[in-house]
PDB file of N, CA and C in Angstrom:
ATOM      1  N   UNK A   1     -36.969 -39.257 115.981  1.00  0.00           N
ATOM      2  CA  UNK A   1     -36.001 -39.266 114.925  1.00  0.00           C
ATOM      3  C   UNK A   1     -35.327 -40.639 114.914  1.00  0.00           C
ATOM      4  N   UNK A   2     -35.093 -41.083 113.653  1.00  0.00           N
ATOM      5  CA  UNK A   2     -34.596 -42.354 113.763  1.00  0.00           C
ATOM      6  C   UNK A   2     -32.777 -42.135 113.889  1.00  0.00           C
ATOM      7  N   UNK A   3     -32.426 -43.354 114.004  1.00  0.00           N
ATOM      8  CA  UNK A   3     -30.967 -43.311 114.839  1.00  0.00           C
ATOM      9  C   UNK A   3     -29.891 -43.534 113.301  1.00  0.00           C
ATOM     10  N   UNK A   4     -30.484 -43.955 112.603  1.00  0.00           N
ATOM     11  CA  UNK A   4     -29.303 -43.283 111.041  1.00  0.00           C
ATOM     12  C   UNK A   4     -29.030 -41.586 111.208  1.00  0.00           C
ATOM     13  N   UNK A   5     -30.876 -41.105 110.899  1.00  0.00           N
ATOM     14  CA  UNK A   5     -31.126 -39.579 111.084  1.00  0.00           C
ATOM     15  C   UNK A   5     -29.890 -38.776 112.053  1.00  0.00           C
ATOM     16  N   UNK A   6     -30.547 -39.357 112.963  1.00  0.00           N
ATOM     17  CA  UNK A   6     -29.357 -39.062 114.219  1.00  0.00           C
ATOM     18  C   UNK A   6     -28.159 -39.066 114.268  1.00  0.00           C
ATOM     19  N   UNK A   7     -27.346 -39.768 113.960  1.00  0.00           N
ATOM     20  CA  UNK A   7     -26.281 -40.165 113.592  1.00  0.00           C
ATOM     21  C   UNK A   7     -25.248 -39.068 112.443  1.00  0.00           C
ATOM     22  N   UNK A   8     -26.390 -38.952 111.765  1.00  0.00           N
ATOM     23  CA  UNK A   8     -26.080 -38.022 110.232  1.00  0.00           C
ATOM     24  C   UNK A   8     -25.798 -36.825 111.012  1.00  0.00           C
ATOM     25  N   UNK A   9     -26.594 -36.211 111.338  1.00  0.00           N
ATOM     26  CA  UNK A   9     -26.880 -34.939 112.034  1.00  0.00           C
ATOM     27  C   UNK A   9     -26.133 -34.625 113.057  1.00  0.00           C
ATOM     28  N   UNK A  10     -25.604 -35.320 114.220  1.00  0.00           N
ATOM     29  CA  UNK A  10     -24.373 -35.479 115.083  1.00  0.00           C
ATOM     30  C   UNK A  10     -23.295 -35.108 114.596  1.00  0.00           C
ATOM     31  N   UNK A  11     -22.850 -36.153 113.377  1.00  0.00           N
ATOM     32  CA  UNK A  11     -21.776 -36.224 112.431  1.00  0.00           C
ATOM     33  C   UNK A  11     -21.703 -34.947 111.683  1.00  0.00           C
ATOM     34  N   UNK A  12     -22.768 -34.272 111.493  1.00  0.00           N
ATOM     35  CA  UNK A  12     -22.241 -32.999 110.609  1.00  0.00           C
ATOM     36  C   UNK A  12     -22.184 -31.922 111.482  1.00  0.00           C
ATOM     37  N   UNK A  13     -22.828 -31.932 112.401  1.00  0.00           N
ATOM     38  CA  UNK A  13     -22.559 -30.507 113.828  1.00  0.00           C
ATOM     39  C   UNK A  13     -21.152 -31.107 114.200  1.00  0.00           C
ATOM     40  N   UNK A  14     -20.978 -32.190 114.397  1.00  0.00           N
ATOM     41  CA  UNK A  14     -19.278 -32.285 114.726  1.00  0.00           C
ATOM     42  C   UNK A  14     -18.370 -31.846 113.565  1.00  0.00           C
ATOM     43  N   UNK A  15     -18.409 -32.138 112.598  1.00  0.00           N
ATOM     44  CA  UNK A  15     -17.394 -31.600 111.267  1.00  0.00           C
ATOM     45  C   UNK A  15     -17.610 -29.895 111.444  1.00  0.00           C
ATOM     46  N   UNK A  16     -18.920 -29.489 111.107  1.00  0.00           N
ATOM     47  CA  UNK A  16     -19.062 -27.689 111.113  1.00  0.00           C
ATOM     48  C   UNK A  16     -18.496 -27.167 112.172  1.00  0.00           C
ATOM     49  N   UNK A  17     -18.223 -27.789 113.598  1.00  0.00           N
ATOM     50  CA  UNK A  17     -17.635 -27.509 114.733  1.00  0.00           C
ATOM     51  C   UNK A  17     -15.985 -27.437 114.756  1.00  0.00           C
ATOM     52  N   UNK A  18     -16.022 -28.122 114.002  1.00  0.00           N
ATOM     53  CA  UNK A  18     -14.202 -28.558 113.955  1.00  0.00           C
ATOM     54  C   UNK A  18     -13.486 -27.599 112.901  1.00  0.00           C
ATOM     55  N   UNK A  19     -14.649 -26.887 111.787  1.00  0.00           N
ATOM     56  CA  UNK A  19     -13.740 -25.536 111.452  1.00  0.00           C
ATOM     57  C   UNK A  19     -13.075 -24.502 111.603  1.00  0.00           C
ATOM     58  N   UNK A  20     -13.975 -23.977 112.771  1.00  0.00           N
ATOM     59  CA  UNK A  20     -13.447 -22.942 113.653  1.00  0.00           C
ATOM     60  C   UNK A  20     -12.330 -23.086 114.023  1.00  0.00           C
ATOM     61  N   UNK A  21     -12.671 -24.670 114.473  1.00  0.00           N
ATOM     62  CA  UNK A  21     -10.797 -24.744 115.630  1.00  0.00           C
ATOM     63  C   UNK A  21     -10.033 -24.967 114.499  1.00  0.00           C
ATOM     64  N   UNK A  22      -9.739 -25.378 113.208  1.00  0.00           N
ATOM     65  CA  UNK A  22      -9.230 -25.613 112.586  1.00  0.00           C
ATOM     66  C   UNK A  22      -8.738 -24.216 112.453  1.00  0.00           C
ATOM     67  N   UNK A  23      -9.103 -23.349 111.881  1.00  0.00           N
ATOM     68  CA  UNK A  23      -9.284 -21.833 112.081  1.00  0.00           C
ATOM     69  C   UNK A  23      -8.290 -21.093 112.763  1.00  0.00           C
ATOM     70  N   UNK A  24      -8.829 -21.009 114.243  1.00  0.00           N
ATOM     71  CA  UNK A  24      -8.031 -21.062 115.431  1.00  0.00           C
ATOM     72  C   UNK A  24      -6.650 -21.673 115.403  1.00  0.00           C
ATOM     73  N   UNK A  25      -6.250 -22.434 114.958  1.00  0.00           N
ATOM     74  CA  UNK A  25      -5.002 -23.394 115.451  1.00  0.00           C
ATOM     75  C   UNK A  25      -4.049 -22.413 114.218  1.00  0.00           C
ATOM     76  N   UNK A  26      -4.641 -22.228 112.796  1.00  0.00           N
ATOM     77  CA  UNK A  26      -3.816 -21.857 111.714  1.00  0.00           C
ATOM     78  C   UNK A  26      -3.841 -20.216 111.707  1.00  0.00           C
ATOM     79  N   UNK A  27      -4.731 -19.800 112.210  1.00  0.00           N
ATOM     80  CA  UNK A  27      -4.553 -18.112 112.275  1.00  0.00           C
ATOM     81  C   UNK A  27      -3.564 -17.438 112.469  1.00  0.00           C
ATOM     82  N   UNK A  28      -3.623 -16.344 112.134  1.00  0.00           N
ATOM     83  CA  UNK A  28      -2.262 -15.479 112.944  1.00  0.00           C
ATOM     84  C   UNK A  28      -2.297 -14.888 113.937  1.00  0.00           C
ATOM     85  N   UNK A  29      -1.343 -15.207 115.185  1.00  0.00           N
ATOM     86  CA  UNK A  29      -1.575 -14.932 116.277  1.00  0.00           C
ATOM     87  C   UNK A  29      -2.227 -13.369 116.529  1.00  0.00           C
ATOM     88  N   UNK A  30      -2.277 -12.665 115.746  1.00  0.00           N
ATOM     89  CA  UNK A  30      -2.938 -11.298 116.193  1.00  0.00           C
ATOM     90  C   UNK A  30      -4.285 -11.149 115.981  1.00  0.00           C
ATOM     91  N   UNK A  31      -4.762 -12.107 115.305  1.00  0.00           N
ATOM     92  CA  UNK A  31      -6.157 -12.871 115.392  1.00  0.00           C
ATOM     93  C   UNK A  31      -7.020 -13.743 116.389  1.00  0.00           C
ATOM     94  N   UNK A  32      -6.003 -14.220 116.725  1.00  0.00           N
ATOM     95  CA  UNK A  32      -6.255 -15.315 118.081  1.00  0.00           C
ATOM     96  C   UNK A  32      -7.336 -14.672 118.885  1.00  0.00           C
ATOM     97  N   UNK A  33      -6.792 -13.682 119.776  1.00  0.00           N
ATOM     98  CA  UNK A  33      -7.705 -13.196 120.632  1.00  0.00           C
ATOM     99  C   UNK A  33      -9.063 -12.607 120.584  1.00  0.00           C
ATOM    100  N   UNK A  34      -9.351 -12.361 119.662  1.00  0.00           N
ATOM    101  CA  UNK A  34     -10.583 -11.781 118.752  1.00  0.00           C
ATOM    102  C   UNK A  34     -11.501 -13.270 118.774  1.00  0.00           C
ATOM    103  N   UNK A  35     -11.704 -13.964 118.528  1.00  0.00           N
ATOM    104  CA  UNK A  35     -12.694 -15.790 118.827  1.00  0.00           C
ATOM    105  C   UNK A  35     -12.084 -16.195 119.318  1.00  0.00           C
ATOM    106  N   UNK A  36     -11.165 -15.791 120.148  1.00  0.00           N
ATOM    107  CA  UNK A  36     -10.418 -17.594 121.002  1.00  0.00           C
ATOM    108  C   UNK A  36     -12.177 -18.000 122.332  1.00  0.00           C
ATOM    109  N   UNK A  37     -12.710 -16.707 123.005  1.00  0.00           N
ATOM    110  CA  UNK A  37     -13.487 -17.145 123.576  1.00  0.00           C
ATOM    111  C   UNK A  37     -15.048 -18.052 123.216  1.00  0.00           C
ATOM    112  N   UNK A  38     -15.468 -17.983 122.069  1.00  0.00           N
ATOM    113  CA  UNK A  38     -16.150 -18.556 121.316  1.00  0.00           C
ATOM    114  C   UNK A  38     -15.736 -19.932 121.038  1.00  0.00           C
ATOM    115  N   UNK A  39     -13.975 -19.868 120.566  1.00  0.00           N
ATOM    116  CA  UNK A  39     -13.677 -21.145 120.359  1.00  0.00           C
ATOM    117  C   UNK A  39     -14.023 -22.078 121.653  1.00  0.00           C
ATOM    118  N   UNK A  40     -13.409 -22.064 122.647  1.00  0.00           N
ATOM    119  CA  UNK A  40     -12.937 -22.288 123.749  1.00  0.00           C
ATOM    120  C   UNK A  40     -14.084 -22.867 124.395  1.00  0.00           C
ATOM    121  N   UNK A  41     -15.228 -22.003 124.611  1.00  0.00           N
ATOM    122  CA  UNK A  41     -16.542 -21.819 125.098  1.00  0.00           C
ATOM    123  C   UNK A  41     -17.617 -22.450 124.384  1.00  0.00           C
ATOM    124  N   UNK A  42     -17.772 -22.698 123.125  1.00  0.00           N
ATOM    125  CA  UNK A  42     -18.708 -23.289 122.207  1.00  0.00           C
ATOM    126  C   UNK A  42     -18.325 -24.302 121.325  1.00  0.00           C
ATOM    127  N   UNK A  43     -17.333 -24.278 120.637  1.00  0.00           N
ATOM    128  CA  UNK A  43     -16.887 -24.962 119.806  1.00  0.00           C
ATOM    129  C   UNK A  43     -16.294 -25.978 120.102  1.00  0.00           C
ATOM    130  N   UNK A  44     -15.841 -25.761 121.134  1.00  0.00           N
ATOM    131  CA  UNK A  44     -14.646 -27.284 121.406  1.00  0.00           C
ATOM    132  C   UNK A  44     -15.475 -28.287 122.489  1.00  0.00           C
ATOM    133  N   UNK A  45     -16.783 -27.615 123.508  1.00  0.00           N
ATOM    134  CA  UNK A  45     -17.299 -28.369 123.889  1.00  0.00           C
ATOM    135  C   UNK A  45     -18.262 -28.984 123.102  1.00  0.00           C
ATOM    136  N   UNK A  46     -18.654 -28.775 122.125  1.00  0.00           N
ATOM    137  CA  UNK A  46     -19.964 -28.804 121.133  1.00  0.00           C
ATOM    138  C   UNK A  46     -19.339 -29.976 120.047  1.00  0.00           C
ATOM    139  N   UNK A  47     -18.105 -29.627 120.347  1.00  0.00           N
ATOM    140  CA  UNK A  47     -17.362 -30.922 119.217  1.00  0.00           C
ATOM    141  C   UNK A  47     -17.025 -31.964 120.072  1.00  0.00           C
ATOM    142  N   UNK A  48     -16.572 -31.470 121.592  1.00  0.00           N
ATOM    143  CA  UNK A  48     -16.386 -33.191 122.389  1.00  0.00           C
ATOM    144  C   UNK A  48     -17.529 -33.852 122.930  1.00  0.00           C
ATOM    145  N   UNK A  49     -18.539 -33.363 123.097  1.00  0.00           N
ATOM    146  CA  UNK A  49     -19.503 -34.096 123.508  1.00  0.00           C
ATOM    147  C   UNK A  49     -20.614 -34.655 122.375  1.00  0.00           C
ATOM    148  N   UNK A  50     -20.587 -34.032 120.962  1.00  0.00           N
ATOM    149  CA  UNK A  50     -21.075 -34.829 119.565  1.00  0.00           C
ATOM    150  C   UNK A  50     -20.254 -36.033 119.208  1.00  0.00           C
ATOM    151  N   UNK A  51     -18.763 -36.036 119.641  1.00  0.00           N
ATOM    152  CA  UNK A  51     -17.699 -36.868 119.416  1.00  0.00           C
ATOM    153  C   UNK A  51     -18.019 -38.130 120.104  1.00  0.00           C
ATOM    154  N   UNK A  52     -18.193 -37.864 121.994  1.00  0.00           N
ATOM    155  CA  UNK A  52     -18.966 -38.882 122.619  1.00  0.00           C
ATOM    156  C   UNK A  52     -20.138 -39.655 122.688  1.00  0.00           C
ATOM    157  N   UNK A  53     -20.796 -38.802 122.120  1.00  0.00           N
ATOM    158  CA  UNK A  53     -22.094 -38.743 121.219  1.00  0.00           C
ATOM    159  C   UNK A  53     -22.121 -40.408 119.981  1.00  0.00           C
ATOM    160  N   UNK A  54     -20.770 -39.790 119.625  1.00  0.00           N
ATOM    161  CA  UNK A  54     -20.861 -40.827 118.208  1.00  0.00           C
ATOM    162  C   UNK A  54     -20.033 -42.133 118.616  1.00  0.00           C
ATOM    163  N   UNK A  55     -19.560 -41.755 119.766  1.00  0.00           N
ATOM    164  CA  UNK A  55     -18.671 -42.901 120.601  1.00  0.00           C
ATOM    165  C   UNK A  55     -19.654 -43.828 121.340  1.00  0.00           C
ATOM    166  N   UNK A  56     -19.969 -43.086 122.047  1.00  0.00           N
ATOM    167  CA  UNK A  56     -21.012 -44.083 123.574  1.00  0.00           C
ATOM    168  C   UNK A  56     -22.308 -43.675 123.553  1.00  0.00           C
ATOM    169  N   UNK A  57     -22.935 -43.248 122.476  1.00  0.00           N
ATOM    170  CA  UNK A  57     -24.225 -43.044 122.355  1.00  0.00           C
ATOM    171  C   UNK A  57     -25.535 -44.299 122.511  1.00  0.00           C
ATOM    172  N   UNK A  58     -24.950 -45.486 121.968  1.00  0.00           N
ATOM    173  CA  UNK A  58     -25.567 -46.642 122.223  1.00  0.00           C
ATOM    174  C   UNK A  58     -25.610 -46.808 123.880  1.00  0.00           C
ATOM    175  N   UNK A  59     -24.556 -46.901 124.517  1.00  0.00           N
ATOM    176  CA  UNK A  59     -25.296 -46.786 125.669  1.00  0.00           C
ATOM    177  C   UNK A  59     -25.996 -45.297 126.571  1.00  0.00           C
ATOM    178  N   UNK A  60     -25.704 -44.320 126.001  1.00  0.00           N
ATOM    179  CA  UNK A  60     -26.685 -43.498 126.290  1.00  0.00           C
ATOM    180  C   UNK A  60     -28.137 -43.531 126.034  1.00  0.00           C
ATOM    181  N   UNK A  61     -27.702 -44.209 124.911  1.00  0.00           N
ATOM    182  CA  UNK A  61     -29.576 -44.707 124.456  1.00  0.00           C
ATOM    183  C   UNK A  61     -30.292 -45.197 125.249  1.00  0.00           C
ATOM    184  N   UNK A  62     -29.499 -46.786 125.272  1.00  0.00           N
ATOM    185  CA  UNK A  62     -29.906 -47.587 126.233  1.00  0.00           C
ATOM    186  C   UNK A  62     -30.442 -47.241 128.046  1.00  0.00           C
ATOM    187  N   UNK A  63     -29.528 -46.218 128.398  1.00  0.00           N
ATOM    188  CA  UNK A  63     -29.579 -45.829 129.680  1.00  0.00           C
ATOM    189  C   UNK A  63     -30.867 -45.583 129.986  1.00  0.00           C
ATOM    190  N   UNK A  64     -31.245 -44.453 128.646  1.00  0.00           N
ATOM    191  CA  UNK A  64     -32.751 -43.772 129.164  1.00  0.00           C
ATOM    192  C   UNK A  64     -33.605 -44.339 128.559  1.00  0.00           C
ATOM    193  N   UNK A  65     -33.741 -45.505 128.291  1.00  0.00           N
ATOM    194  CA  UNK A  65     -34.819 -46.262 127.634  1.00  0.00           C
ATOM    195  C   UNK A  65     -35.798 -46.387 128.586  1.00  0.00           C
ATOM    196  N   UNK A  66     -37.080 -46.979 127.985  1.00  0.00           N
ATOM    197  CA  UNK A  66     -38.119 -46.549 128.779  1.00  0.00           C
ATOM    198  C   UNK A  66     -37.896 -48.085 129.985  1.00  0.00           C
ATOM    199  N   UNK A  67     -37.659 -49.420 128.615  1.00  0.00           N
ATOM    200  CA  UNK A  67     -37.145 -50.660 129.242  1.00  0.00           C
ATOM    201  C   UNK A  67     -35.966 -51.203 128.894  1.00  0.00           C
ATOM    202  N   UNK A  68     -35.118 -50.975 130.086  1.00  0.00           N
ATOM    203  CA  UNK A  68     -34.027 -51.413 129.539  1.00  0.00           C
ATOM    204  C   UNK A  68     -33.524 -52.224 129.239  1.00  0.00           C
ATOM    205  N   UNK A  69     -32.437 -52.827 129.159  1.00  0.00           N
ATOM    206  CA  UNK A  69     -32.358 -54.323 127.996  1.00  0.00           C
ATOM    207  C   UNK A  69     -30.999 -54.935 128.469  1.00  0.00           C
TER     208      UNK A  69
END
């Protein structure tokens, strides 16, 4: 996959990720408990590590290259 591709696709699993919690934060607390574990558990790691992803991914690239540079 090329690294625009990539990039795109990162960028939109991070936005679809960030609804939930958006979700979560504005709900009414008698809701909360019903997805907080989903949130908590899937969503918020799935959004910080696409986030780092879009942060330090160049050198993640780089790391596992076949030659590095």
């Amino acid at each position: 996959m090329k690294i625009p591709t990539t990039r795109t696709v990162v960028r939109c699993i991070h936005i679809i990720c960030s609804i939930p919690i958006a979700g979560y934060i504005y709900s009414p607390f008698e809701v909360i408990p019903d997805y907080a574990p989903l949130t908590r558990f899937v969503f918020v790691p799935v959004m910080v590590l696409s986030g780092l992803y879009m942060w330090k991914g160049h050198l993640l690239r780089r790391f596992f290259a076949r030659c590095p540079v």
